[in-house]
C-alpha atoms as a PDB file:
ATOM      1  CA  UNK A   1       0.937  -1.015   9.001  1.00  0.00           C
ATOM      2  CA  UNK A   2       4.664  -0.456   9.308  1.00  0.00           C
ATOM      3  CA  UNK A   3       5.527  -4.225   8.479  1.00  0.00           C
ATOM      4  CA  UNK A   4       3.480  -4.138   5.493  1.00  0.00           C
ATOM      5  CA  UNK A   5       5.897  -0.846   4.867  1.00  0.00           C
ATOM      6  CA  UNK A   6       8.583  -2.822   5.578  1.00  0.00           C
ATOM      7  CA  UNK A   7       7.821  -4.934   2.958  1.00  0.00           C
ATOM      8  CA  UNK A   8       7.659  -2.593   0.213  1.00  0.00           C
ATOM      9  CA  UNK A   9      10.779  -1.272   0.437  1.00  0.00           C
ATOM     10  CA  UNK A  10      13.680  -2.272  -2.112  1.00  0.00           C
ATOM     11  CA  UNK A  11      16.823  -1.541   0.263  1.00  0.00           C
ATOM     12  CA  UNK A  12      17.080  -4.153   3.161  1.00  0.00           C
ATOM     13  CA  UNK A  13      18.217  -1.420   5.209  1.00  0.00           C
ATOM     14  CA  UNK A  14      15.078   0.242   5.200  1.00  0.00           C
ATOM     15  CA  UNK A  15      13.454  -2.620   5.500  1.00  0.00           C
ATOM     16  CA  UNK A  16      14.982  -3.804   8.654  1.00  0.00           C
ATOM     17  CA  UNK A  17      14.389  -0.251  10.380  1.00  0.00           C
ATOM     18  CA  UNK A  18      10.706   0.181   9.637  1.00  0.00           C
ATOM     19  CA  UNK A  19      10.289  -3.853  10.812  1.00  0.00           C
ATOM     20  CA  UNK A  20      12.138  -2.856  13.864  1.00  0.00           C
ATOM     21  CA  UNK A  21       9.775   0.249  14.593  1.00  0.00           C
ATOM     22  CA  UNK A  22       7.031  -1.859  14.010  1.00  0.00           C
ATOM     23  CA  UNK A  23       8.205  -4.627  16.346  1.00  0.00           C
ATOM     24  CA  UNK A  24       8.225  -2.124  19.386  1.00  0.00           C
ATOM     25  CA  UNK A  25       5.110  -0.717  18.578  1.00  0.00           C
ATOM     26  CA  UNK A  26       3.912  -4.297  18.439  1.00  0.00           C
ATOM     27  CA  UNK A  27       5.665  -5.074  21.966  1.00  0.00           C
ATOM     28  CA  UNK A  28       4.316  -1.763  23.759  1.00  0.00           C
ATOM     29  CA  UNK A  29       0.576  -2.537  22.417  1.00  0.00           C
ATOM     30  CA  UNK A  30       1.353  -6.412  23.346  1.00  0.00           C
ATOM     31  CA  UNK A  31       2.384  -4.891  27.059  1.00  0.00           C
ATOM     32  CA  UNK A  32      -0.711  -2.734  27.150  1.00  0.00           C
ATOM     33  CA  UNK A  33      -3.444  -4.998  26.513  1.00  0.00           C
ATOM     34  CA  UNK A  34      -1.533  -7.752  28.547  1.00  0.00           C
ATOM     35  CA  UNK A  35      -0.892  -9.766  25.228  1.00  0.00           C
ATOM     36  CA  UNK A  36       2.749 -10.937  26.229  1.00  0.00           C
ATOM     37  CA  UNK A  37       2.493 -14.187  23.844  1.00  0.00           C
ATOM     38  CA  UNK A  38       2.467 -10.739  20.989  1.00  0.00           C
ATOM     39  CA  UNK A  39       5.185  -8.547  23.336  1.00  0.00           C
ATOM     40  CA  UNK A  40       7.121 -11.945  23.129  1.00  0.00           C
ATOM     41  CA  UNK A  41       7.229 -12.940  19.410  1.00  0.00           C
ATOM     42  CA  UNK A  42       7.655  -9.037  18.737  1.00  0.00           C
ATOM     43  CA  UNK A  43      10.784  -8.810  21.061  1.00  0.00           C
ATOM     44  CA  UNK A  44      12.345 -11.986  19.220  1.00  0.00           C
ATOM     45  CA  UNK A  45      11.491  -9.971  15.717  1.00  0.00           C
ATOM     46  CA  UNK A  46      13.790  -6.818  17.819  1.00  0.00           C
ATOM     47  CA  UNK A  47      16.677  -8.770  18.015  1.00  0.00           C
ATOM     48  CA  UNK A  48      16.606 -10.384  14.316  1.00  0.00           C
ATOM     49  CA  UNK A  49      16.833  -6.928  13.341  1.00  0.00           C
ATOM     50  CA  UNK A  50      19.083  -5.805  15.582  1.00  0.00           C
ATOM     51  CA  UNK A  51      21.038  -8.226  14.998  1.00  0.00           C
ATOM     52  CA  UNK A  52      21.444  -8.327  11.011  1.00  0.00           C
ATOM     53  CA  UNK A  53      21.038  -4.460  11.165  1.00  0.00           C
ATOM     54  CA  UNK A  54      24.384  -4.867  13.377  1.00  0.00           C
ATOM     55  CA  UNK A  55      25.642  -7.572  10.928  1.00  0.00           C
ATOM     56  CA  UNK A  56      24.709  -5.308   8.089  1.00  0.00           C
ATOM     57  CA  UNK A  57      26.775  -2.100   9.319  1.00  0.00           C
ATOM     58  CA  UNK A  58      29.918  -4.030  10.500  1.00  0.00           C
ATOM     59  CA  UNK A  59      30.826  -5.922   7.513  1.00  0.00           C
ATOM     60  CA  UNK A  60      34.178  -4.295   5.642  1.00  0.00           C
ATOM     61  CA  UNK A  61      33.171  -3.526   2.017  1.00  0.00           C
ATOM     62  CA  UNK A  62      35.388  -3.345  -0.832  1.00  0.00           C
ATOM     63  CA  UNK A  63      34.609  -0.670  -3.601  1.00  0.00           C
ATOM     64  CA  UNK A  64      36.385  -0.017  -7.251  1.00  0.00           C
ATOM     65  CA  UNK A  65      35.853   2.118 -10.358  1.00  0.00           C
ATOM     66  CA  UNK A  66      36.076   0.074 -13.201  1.00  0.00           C
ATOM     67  CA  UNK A  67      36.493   1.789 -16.934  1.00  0.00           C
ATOM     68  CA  UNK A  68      34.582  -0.310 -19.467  1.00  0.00           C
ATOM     69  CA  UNK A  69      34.968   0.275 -22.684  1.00  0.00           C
ATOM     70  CA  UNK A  70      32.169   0.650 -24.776  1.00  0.00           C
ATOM     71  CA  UNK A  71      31.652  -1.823 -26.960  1.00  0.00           C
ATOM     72  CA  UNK A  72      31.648  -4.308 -23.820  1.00  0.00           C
ATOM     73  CA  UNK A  73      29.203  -7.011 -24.391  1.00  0.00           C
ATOM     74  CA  UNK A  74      28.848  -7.019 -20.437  1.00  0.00           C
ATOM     75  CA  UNK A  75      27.889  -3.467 -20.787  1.00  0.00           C
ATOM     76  CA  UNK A  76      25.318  -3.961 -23.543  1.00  0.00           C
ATOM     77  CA  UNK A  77      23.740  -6.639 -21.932  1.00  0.00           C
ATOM     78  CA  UNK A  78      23.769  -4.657 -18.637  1.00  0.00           C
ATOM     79  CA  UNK A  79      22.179  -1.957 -20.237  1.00  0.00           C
ATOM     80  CA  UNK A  80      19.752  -3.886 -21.900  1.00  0.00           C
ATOM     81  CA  UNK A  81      18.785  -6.115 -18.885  1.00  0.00           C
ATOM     82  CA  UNK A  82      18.011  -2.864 -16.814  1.00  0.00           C
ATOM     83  CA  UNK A  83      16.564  -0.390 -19.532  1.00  0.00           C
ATOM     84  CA  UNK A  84      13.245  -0.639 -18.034  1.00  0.00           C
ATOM     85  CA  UNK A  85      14.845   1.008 -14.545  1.00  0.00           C
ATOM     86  CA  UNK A  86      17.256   2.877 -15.915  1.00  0.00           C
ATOM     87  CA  UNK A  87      14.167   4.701 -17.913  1.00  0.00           C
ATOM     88  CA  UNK A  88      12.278   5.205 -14.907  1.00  0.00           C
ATOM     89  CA  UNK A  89      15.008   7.154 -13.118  1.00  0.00           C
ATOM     90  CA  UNK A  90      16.292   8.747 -15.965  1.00  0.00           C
ATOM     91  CA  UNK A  91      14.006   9.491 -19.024  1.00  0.00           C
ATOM     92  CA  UNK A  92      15.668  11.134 -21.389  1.00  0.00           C
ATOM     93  CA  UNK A  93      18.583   8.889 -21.477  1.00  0.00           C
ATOM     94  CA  UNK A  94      20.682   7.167 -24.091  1.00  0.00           C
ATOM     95  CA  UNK A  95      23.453   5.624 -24.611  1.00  0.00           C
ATOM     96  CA  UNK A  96      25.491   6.882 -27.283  1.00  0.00           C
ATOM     97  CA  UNK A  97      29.164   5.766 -27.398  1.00  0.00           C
ATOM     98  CA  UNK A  98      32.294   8.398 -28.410  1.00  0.00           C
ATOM     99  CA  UNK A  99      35.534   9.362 -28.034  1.00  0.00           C
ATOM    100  CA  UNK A 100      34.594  12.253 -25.307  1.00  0.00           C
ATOM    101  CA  UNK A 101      32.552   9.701 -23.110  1.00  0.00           C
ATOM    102  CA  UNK A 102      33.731   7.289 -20.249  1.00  0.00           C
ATOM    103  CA  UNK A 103      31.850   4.333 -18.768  1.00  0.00           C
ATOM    104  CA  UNK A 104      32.920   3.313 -15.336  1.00  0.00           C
ATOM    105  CA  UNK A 105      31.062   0.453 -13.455  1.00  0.00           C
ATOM    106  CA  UNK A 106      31.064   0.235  -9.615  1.00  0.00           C
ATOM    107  CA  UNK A 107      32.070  -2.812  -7.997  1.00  0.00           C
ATOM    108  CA  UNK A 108      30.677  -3.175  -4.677  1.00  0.00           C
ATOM    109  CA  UNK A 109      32.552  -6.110  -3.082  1.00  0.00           C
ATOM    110  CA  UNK A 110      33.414  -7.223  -6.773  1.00  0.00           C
ATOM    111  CA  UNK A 111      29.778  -7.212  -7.910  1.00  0.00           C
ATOM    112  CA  UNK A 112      29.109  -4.570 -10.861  1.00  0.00           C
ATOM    113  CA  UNK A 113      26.172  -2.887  -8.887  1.00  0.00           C
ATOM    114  CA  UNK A 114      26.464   0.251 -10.712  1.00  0.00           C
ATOM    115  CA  UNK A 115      27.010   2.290 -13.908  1.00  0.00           C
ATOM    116  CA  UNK A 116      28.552   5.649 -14.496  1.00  0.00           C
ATOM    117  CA  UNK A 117      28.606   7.159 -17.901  1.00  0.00           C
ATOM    118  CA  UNK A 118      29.892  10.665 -18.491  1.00  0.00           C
ATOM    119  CA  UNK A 119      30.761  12.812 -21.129  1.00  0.00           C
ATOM    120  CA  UNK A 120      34.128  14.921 -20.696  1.00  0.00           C
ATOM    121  CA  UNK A 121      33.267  19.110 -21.507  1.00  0.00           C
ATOM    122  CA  UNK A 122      35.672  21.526 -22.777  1.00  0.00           C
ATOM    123  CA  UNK A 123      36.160  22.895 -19.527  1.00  0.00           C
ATOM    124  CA  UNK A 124      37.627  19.756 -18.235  1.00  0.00           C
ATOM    125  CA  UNK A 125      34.291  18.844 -16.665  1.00  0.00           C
ATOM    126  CA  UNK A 126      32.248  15.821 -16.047  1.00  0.00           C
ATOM    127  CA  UNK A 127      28.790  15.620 -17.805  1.00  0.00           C
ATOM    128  CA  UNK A 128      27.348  12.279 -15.742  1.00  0.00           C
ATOM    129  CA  UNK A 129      24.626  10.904 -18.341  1.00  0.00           C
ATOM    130  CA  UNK A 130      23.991   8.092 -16.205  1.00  0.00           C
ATOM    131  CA  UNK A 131      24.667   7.161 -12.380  1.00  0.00           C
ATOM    132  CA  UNK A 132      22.777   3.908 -12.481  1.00  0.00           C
ATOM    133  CA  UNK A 133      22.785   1.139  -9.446  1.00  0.00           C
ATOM    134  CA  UNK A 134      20.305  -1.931  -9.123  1.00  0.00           C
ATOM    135  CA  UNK A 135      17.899  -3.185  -6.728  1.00  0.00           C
ATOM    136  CA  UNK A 136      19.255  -3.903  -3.430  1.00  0.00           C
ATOM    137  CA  UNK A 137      22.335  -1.719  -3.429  1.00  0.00           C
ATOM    138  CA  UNK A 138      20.358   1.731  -3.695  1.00  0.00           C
ATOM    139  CA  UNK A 139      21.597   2.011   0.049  1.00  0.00           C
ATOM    140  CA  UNK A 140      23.862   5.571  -0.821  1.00  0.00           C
ATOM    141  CA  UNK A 141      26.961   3.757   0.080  1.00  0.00           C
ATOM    142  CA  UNK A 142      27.902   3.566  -3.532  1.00  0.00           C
ATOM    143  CA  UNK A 143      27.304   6.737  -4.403  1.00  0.00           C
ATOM    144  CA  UNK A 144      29.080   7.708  -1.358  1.00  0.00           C
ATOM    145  CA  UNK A 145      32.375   5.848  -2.736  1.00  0.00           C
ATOM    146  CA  UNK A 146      31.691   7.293  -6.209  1.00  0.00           C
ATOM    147  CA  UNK A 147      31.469  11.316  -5.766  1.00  0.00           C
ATOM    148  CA  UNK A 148      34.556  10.749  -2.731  1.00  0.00           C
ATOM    149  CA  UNK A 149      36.674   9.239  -5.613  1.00  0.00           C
ATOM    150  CA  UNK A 150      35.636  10.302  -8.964  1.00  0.00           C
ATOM    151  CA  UNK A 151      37.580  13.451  -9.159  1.00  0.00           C
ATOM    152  CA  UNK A 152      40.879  11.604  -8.925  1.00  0.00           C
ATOM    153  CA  UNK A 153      39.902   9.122 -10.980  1.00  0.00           C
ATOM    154  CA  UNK A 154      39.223  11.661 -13.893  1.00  0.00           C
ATOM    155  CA  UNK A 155      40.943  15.335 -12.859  1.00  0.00           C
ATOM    156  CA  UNK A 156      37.566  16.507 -13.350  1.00  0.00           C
ATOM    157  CA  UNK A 157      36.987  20.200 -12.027  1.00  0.00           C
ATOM    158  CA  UNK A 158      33.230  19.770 -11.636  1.00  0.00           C
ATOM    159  CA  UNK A 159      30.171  17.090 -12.200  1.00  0.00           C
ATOM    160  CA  UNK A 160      26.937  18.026 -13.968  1.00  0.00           C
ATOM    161  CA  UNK A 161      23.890  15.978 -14.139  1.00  0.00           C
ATOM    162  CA  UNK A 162      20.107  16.434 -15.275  1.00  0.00           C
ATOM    163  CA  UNK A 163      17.789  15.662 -12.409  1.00  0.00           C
ATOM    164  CA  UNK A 164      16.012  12.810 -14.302  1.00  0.00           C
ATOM    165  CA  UNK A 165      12.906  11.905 -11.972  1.00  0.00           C
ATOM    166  CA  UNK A 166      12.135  13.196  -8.419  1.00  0.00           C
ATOM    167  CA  UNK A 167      13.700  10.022  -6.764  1.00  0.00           C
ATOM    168  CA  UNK A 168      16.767  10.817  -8.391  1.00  0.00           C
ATOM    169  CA  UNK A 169      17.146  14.635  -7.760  1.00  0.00           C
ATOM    170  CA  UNK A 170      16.493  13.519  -3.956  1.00  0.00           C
ATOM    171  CA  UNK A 171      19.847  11.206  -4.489  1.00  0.00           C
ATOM    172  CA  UNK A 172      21.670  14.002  -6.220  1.00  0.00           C
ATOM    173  CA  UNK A 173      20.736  16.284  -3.255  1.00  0.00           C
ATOM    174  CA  UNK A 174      21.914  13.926  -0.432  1.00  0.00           C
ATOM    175  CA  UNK A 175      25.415  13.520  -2.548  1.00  0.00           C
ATOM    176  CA  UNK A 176      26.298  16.919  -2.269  1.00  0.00           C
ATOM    177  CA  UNK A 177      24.820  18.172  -6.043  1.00  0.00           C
ATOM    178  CA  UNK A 178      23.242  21.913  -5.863  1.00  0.00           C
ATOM    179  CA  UNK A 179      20.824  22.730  -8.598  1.00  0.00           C
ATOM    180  CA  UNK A 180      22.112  25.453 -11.374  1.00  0.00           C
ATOM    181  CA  UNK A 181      22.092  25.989 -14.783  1.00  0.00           C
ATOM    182  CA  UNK A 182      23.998  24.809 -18.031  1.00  0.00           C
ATOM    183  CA  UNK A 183      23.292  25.848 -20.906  1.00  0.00           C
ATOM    184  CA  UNK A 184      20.123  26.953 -20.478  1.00  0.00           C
ATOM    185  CA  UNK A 185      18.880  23.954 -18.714  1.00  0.00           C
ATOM    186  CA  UNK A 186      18.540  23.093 -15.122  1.00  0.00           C
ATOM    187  CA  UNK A 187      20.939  21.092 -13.834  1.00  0.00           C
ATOM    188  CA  UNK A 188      22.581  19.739 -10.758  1.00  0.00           C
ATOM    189  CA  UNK A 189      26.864  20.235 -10.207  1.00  0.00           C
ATOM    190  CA  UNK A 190      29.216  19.213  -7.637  1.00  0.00           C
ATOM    191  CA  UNK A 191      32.663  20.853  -7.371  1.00  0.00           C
ATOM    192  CA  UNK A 192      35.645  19.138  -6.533  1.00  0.00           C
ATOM    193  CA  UNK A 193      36.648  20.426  -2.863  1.00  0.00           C
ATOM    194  CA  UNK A 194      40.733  20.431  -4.148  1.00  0.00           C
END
């Protein structure tokens, strides 16, 4: 059962894990019934995990913050090529270019695996319409960069964002976001710790 988990899960990280738990199940049960050809091919699964699990969390990764501007035809197509995910994180969003909005996107080893857009408030604020990142990044380590370095980036006092779907409140939860309200609405902030 866990390998068929393993399989279903988008992050490679995850994936690894659960195959690894499942592996040393698979080796215990293979040891108790007196299987060992089972115990064997199980304990060479353990170390292919073990080892690109190790190969995964050793490898120096470069980050940036990239402003785009927005008429980018990178952007629009970016947009466009991941509308169906974007929509299923975050509902209610669109994107509607102007003079009080920014659009960053995060290069993760010079790959653009994510998408910030934000809206600056009168109270030199950060409204965050959109913290997008694809399929097979979605390990927090992006988000980890972004929320460590987006205060200096933009002298914001504060970030605000919606919760958009459960998935996505969990995320803004394990940045550091506490829920509130703005305007009436619920919403999630994050204060700048300077």
């Amino acid at each position: 059962m866990l390998v068929a988990i393993s399989l279903m899960m988008s992050g490679i990280i995850k994936l690894r894990i659960i195959n690894l738990t499942g592996a040393i199940f698979f080796i215990a049960y293979g040891i108790i019934i007196h299987a060992y050809p089972i115990a064997v091919v199980n304990s060479v699964i353990c170390l292919v995990d073990i080892y690109y699990l190790y190969d995964i969390f050793k490898v120096k990764e470069y980050f940036r913050i990239l402003e785009v501007y927005h008429d980018s035809d990178y952007l629009n197509y970016f947009l466009e090529f991941h509308k169906v995910e974007i929509k299923k994180y975050i509902p209610s969003f669109i994107f509607a270019p102007g003079n009080d909005k920014t659009v960053f996107f995060i290069l993760r080893n010079s790959i653009p695996a994510g998408l910030i857009y934000t809206h600056r408030r009168s109270d030199n604020s950060l409204f965050i319409e959109l913290d997008f990142v694809i399929p097979g990044y979605r390990d927090l380590k992006i988000g980890k960069y972004v929320y460590r370095n987006i205060f200096d980036k933009t002298k914001a006092s504060k970030l605000f964002s919606y919760p958009g779907n459960s998935g996505h409140e969990l995320y803004l939860k394990k940045m550091g976001f506490e829920k509130t309200e703005l305007d009436g609405r619920p919403v999630y902030c994050l204060e700048s710790d300077k």
